[in-house]
PDB file of N, CA and C in Angstrom:
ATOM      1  N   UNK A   1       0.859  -1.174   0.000  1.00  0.00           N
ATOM      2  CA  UNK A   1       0.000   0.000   0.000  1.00  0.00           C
ATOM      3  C   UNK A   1       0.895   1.224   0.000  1.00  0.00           C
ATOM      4  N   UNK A   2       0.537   1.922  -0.614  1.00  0.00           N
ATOM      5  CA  UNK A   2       1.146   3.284  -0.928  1.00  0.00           C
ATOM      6  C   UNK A   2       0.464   4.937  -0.161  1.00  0.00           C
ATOM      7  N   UNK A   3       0.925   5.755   0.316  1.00  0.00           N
ATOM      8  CA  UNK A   3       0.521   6.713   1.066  1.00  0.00           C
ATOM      9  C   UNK A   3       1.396   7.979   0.680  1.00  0.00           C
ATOM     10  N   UNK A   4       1.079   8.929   0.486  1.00  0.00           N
ATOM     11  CA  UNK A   4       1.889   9.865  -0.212  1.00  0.00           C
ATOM     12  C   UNK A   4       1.637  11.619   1.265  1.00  0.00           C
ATOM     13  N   UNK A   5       2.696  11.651   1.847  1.00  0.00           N
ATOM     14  CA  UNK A   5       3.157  12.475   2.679  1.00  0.00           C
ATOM     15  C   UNK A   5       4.076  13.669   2.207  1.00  0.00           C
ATOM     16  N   UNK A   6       3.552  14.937   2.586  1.00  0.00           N
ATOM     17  CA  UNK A   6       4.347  16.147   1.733  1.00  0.00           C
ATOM     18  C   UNK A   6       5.072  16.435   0.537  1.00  0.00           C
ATOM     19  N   UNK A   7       4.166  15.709  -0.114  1.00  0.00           N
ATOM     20  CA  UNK A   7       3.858  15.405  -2.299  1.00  0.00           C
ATOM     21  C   UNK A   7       4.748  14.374  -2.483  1.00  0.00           C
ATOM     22  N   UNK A   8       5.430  13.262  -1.341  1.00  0.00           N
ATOM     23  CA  UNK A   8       5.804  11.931  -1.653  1.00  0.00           C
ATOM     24  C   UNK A   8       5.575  10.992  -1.534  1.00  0.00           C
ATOM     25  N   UNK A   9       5.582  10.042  -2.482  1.00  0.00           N
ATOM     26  CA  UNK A   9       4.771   9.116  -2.131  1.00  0.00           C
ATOM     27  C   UNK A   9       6.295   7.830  -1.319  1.00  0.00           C
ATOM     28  N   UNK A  10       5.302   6.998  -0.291  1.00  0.00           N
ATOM     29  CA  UNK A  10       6.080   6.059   0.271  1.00  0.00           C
ATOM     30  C   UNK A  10       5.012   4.653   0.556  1.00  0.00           C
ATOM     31  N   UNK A  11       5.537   4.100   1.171  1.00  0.00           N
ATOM     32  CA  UNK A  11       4.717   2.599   1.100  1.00  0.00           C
ATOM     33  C   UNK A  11       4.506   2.666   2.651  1.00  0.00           C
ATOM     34  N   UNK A  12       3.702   1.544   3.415  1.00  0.00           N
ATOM     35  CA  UNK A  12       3.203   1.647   4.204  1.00  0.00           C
ATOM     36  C   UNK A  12       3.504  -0.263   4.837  1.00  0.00           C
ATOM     37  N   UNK A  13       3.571   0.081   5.602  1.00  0.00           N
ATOM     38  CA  UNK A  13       4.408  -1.706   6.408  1.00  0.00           C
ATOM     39  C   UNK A  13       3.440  -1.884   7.823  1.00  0.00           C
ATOM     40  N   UNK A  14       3.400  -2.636   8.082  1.00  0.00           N
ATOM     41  CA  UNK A  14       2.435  -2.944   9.057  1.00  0.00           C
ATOM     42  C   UNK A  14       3.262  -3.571   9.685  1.00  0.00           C
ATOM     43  N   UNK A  15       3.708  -3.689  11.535  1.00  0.00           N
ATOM     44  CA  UNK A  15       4.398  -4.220  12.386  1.00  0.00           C
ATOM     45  C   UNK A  15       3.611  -4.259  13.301  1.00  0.00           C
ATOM     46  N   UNK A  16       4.111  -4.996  14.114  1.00  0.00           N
ATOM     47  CA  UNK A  16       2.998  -5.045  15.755  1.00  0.00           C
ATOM     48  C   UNK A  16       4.129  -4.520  16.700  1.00  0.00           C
ATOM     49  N   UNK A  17       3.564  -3.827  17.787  1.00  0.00           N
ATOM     50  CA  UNK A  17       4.780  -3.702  18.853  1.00  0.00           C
ATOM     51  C   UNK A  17       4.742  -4.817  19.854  1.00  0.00           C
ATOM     52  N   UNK A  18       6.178  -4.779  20.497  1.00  0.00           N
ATOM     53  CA  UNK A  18       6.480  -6.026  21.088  1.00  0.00           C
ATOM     54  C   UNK A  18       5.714  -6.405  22.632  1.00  0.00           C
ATOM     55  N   UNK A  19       5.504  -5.012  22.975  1.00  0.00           N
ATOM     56  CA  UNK A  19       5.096  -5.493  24.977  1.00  0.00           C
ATOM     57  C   UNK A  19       3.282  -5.697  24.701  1.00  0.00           C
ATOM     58  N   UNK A  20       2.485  -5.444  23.282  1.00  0.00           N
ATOM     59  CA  UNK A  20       1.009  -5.989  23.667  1.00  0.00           C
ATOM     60  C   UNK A  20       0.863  -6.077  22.351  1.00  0.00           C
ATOM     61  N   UNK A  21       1.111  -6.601  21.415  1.00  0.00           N
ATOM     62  CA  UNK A  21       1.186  -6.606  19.916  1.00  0.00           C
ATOM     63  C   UNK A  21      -0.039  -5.833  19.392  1.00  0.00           C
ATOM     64  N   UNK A  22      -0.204  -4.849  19.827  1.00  0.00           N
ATOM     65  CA  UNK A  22      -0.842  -3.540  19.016  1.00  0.00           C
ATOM     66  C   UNK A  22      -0.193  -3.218  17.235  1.00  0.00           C
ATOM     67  N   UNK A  23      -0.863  -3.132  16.622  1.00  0.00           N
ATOM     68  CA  UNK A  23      -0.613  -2.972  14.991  1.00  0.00           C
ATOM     69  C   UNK A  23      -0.113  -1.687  15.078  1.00  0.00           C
ATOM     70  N   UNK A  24       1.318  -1.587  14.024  1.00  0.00           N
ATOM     71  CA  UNK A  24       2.144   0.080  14.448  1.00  0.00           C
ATOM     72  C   UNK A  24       1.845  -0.327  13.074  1.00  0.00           C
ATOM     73  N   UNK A  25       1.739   0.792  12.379  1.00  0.00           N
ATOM     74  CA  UNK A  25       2.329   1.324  10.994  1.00  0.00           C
ATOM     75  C   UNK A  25       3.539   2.267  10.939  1.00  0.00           C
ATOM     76  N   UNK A  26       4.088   1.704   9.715  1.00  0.00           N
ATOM     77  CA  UNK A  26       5.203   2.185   9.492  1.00  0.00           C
ATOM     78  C   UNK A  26       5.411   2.973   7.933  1.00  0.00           C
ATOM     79  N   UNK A  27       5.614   4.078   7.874  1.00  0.00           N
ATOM     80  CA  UNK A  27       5.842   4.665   6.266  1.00  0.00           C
ATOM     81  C   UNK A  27       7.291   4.633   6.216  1.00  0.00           C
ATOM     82  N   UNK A  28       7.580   3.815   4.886  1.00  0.00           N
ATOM     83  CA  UNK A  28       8.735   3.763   4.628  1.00  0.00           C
ATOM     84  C   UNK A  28       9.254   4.000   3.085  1.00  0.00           C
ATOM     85  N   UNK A  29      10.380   4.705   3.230  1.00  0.00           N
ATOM     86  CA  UNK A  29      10.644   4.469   1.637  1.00  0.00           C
ATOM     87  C   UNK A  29      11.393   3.581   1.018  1.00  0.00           C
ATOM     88  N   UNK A  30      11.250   3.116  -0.207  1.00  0.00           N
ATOM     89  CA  UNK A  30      11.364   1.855  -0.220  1.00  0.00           C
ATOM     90  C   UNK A  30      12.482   1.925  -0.364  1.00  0.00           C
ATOM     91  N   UNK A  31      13.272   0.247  -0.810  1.00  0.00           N
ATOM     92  CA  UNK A  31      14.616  -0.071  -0.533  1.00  0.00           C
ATOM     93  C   UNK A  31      14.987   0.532  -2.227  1.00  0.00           C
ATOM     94  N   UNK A  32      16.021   1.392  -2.817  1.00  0.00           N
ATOM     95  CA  UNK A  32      16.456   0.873  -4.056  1.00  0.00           C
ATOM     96  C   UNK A  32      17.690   0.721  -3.967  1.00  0.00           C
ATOM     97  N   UNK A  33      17.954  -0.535  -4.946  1.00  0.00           N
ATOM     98  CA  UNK A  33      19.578  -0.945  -5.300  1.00  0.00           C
ATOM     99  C   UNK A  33      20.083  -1.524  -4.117  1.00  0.00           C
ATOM    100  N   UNK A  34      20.885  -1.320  -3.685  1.00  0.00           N
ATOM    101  CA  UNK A  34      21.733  -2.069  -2.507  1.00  0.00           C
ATOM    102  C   UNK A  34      21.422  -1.252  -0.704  1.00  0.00           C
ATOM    103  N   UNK A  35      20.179  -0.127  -1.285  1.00  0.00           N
ATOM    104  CA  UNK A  35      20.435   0.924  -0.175  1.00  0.00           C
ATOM    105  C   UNK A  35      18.784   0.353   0.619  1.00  0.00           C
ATOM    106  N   UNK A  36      19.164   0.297   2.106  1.00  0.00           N
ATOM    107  CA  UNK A  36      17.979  -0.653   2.624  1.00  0.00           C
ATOM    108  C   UNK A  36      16.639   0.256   2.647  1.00  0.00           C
ATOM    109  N   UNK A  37      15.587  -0.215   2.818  1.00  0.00           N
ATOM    110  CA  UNK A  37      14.552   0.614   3.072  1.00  0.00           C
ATOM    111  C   UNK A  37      14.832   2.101   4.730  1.00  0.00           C
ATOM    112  N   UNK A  38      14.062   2.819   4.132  1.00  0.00           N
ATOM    113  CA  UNK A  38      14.129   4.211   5.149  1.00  0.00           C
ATOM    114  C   UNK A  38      12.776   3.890   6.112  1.00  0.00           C
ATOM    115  N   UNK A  39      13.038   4.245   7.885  1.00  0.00           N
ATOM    116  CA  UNK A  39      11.580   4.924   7.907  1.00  0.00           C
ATOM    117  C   UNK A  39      11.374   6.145   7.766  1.00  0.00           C
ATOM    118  N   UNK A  40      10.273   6.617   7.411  1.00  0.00           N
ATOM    119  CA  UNK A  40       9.994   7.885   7.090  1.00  0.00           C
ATOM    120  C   UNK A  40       9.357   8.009   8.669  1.00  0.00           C
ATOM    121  N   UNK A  41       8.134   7.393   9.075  1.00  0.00           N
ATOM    122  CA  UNK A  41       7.343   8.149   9.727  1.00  0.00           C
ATOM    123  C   UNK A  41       6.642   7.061  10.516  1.00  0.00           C
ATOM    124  N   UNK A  42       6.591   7.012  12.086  1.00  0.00           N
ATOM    125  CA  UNK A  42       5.908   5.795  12.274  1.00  0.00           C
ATOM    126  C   UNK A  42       4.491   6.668  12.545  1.00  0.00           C
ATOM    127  N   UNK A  43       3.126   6.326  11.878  1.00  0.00           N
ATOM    128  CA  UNK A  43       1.873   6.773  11.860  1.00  0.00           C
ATOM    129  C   UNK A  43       1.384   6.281  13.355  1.00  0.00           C
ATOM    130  N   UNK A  44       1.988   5.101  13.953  1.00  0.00           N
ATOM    131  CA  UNK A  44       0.464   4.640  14.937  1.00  0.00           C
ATOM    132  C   UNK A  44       1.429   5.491  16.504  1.00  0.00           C
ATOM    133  N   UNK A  45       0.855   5.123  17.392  1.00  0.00           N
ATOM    134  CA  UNK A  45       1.251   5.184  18.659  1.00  0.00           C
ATOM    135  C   UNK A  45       0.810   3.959  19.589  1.00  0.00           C
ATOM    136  N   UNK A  46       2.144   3.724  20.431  1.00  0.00           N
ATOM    137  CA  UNK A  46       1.424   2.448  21.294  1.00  0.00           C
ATOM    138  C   UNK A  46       0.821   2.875  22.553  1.00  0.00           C
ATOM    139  N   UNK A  47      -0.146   1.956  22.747  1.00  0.00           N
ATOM    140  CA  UNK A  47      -0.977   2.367  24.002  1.00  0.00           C
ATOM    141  C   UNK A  47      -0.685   1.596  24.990  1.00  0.00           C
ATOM    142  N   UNK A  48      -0.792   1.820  26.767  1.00  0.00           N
ATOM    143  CA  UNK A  48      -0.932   0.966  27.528  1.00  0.00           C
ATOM    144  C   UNK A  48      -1.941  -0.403  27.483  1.00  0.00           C
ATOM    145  N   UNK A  49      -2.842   0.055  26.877  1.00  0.00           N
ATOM    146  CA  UNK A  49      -3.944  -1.160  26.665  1.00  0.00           C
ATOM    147  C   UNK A  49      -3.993  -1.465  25.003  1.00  0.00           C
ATOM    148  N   UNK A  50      -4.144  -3.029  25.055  1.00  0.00           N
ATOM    149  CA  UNK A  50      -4.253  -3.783  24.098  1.00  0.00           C
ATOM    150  C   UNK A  50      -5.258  -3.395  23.247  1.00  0.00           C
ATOM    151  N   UNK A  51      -5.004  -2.976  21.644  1.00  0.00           N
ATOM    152  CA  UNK A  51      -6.131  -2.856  20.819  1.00  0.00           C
ATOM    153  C   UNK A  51      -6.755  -3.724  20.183  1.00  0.00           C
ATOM    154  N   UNK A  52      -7.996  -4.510  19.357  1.00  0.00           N
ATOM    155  CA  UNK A  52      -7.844  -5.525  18.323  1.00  0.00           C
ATOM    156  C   UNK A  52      -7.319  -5.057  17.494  1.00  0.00           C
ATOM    157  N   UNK A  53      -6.684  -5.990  16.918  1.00  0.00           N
ATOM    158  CA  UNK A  53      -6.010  -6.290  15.307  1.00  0.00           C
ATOM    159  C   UNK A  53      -6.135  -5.587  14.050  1.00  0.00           C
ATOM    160  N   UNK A  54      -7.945  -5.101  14.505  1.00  0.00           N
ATOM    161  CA  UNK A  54      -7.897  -4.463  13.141  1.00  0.00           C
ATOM    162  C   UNK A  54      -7.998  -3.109  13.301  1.00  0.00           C
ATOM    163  N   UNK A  55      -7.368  -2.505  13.888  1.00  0.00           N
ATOM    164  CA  UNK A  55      -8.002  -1.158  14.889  1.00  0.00           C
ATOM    165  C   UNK A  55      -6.410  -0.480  14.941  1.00  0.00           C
ATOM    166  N   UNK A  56      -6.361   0.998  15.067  1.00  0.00           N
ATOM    167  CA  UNK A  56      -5.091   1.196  14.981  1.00  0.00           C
ATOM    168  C   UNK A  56      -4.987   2.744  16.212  1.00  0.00           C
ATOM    169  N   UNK A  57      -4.222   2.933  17.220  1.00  0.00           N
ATOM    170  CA  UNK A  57      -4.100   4.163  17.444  1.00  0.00           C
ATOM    171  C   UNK A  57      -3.205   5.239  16.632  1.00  0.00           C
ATOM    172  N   UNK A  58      -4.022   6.392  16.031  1.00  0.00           N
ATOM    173  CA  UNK A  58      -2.902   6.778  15.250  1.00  0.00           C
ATOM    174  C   UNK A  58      -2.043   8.258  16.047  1.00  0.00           C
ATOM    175  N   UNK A  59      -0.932   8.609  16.181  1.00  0.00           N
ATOM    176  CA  UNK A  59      -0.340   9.691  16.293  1.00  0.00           C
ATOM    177  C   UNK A  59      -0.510  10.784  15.179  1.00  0.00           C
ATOM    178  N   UNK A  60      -1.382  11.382  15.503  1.00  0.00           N
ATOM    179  CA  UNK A  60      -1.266  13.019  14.615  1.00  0.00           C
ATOM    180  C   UNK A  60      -1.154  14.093  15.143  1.00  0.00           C
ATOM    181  N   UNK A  61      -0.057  14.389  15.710  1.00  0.00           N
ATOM    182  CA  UNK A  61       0.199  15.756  16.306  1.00  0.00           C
ATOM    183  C   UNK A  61       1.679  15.602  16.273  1.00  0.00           C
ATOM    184  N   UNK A  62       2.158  16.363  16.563  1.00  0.00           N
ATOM    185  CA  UNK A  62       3.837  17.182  16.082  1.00  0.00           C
ATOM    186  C   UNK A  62       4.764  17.028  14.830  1.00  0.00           C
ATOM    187  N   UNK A  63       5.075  15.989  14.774  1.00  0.00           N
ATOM    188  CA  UNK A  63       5.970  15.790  13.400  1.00  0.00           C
ATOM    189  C   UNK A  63       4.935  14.984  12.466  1.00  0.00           C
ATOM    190  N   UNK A  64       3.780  14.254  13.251  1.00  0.00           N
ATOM    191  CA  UNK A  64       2.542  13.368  12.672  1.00  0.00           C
ATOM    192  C   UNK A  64       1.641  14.646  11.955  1.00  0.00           C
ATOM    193  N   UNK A  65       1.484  15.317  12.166  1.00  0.00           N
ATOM    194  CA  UNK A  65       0.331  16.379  11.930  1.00  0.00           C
ATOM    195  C   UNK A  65       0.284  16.106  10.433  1.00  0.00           C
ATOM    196  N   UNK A  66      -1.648  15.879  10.010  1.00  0.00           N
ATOM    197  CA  UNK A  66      -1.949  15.810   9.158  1.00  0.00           C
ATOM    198  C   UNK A  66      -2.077  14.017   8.202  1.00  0.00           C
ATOM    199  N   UNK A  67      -1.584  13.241   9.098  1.00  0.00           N
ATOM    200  CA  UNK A  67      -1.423  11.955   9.257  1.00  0.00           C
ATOM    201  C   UNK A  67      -2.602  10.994   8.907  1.00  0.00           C
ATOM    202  N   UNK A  68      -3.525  11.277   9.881  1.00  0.00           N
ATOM    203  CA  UNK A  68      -4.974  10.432   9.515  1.00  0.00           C
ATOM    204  C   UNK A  68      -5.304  11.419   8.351  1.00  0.00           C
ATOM    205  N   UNK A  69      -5.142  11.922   7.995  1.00  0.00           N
ATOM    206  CA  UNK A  69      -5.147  12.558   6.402  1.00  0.00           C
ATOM    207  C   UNK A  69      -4.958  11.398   5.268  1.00  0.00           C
ATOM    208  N   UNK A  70      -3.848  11.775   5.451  1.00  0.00           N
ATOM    209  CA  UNK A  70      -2.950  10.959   4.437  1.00  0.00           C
ATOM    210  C   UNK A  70      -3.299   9.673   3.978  1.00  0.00           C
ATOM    211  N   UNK A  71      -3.555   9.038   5.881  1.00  0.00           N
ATOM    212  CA  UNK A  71      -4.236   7.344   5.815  1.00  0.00           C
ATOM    213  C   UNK A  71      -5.490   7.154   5.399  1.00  0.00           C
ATOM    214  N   UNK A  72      -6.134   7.864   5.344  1.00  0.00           N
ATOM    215  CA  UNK A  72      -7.118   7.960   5.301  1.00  0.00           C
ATOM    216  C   UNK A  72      -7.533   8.008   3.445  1.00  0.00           C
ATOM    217  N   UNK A  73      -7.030   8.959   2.756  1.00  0.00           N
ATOM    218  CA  UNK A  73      -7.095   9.379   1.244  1.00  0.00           C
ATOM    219  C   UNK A  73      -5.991   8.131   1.036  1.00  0.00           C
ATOM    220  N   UNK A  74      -5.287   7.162   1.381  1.00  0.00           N
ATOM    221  CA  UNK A  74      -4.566   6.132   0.747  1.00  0.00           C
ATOM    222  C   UNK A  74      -5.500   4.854   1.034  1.00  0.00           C
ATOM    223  N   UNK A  75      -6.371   5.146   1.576  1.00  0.00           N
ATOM    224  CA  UNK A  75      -7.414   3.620   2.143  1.00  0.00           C
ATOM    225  C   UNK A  75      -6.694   2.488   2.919  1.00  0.00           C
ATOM    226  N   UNK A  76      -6.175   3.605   3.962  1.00  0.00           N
ATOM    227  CA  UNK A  76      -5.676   2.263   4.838  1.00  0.00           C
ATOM    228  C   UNK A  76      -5.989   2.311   6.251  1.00  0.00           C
ATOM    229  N   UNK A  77      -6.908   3.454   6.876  1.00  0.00           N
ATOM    230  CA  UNK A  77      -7.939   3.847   8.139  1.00  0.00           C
ATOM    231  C   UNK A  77      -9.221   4.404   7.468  1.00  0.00           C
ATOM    232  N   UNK A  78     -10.724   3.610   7.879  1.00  0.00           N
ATOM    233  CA  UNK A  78     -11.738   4.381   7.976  1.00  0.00           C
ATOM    234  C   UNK A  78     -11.694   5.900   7.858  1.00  0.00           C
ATOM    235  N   UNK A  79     -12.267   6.535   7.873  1.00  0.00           N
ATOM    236  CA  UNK A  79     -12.431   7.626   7.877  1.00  0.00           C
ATOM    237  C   UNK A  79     -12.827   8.577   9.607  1.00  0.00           C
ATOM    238  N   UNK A  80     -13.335   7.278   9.843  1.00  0.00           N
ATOM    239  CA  UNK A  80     -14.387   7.988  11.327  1.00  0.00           C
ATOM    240  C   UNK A  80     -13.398   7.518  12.323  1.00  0.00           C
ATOM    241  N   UNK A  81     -12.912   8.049  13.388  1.00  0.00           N
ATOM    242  CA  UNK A  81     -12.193   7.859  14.958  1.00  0.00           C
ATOM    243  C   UNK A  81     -13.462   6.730  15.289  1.00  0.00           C
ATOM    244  N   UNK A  82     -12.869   5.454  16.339  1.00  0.00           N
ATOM    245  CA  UNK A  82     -13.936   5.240  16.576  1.00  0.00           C
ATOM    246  C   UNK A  82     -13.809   4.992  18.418  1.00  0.00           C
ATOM    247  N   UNK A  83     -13.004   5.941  18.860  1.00  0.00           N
ATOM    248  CA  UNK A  83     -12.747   6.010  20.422  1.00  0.00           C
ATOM    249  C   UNK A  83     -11.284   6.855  20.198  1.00  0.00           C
ATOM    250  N   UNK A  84     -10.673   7.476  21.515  1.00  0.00           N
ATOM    251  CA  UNK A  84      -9.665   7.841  21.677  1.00  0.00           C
ATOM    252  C   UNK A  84      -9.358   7.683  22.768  1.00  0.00           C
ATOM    253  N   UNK A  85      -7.823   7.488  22.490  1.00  0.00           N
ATOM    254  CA  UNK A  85      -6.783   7.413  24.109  1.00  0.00           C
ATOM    255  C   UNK A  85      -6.190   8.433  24.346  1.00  0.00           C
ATOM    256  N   UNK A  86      -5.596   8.764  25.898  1.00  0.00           N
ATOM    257  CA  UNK A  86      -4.907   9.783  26.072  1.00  0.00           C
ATOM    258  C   UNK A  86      -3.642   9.141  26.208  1.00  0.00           C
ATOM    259  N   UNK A  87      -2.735   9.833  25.236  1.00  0.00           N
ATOM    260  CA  UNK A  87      -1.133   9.446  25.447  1.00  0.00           C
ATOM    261  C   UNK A  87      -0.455  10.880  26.038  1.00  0.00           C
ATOM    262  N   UNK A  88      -0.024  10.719  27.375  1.00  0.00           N
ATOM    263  CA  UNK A  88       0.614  11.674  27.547  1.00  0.00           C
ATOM    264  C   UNK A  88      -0.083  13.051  27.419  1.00  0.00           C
ATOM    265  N   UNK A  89       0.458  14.239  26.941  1.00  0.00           N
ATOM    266  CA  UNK A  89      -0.487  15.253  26.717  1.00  0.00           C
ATOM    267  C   UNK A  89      -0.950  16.035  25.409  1.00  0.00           C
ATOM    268  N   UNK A  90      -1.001  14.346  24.824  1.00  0.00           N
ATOM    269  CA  UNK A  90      -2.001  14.302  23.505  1.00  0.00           C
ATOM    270  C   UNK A  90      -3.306  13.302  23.406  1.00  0.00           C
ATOM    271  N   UNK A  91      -4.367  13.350  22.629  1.00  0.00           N
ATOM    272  CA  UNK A  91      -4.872  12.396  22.345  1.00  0.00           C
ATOM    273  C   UNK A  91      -4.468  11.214  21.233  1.00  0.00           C
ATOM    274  N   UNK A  92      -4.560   9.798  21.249  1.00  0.00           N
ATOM    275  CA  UNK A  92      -4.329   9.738  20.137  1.00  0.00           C
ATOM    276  C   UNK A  92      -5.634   8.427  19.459  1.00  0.00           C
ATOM    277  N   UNK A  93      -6.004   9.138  18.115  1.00  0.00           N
ATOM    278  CA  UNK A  93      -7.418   8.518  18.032  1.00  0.00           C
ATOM    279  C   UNK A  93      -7.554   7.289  17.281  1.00  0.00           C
ATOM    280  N   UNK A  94      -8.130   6.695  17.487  1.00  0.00           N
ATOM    281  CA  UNK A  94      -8.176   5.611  16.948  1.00  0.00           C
ATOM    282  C   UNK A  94      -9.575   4.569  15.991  1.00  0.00           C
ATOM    283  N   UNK A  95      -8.834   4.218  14.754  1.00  0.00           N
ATOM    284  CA  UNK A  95      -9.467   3.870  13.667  1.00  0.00           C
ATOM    285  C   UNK A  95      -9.426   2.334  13.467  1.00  0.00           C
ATOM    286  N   UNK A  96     -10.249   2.395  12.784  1.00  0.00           N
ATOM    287  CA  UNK A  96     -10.456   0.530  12.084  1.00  0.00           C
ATOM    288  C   UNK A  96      -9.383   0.581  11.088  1.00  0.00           C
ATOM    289  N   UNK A  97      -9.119  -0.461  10.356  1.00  0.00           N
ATOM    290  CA  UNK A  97      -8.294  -0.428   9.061  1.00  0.00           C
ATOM    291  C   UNK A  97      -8.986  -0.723   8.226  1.00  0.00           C
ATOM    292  N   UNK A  98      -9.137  -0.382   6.900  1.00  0.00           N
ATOM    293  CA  UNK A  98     -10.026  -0.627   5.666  1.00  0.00           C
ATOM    294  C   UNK A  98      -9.640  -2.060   5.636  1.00  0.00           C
ATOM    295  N   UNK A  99     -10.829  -2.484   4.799  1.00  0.00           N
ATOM    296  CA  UNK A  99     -10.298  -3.766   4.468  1.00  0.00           C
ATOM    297  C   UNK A  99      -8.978  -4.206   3.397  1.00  0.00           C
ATOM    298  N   UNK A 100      -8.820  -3.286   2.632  1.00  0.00           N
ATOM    299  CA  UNK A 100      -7.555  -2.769   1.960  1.00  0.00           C
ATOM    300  C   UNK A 100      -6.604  -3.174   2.564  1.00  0.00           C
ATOM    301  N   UNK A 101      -6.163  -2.641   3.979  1.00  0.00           N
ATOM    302  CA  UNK A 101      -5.558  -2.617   4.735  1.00  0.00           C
ATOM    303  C   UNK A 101      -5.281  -3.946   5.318  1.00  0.00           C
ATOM    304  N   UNK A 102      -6.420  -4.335   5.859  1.00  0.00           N
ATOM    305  CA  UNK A 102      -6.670  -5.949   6.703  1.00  0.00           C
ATOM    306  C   UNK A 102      -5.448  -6.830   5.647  1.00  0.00           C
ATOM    307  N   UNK A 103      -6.606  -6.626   4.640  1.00  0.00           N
ATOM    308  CA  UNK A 103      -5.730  -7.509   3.839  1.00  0.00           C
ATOM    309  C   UNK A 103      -4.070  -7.443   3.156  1.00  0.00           C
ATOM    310  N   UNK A 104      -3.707  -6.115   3.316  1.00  0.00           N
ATOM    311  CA  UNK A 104      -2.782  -6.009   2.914  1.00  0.00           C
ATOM    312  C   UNK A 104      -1.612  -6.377   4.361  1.00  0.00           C
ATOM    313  N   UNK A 105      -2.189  -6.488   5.501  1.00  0.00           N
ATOM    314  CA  UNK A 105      -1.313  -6.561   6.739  1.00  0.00           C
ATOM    315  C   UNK A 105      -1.483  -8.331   6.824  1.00  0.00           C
ATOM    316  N   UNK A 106      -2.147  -8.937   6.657  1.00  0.00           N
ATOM    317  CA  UNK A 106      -2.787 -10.095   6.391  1.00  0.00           C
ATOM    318  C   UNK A 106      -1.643 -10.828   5.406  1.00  0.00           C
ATOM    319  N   UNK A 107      -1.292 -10.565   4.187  1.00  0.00           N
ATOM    320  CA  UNK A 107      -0.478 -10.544   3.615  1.00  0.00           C
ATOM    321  C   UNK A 107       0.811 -10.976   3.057  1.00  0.00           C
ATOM    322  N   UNK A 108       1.143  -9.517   4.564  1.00  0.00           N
ATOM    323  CA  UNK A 108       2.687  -9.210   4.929  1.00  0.00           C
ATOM    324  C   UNK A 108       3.135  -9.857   5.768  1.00  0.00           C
ATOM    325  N   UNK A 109       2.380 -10.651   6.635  1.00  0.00           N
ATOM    326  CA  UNK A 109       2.877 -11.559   7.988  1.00  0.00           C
ATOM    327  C   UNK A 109       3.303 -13.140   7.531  1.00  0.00           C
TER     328      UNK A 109
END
């Protein structure tokens, strides 16, 4: 899946984090030639509490700003928040994954 952030486009990787395997996304640019893949931008944030699978908290505020944008016009989060957490002294809201998405994380594993 492809997602295009400040008129570039990059690909999109799906990882779980390690202490509650919450789904992180990852924007990365891709690998060319001998030079390994970049991250650009990790989109999700991890939470103290466990999310389902298909559900994502996303970070959009400071270097994220404009983020569920992006995911959103690439079809890889719903459109609608469907709850939010407080991280620290941000919110961070949280979406379903298109089925686009499902399947494309589905996939990759």
């Amino acid at each position: 899946m492809n997602v295009v952030l400040n008129n570039k486009k990059y690909q999109v990787r799906f990882e779980e984090y390690a202490d509650n395997s919450n789904v992180a996304i990852l924007v990365v640019k891709p690998k060319h030639g001998k030079k390994a893949e970049e991250l650009v931008a990790t989109a999700t944030v991890n939470t103290e509490m466990a999310i389902n699978s298909d559900f994502v908290a996303i970070k959009g505020w400071s270097e994220n700003t404009g983020m569920e944008k992006a995911l959103i016009e690439a079809d890889v989060i719903c459109p609608k928040p469907v709850g939010a957490i407080p991280c620290g002294m941000a919110i961070a809201y949280v979406f379903e994954l298109t089925t686009n998405a499902k399947k494309a994380k589905d996939n990759q594993e």
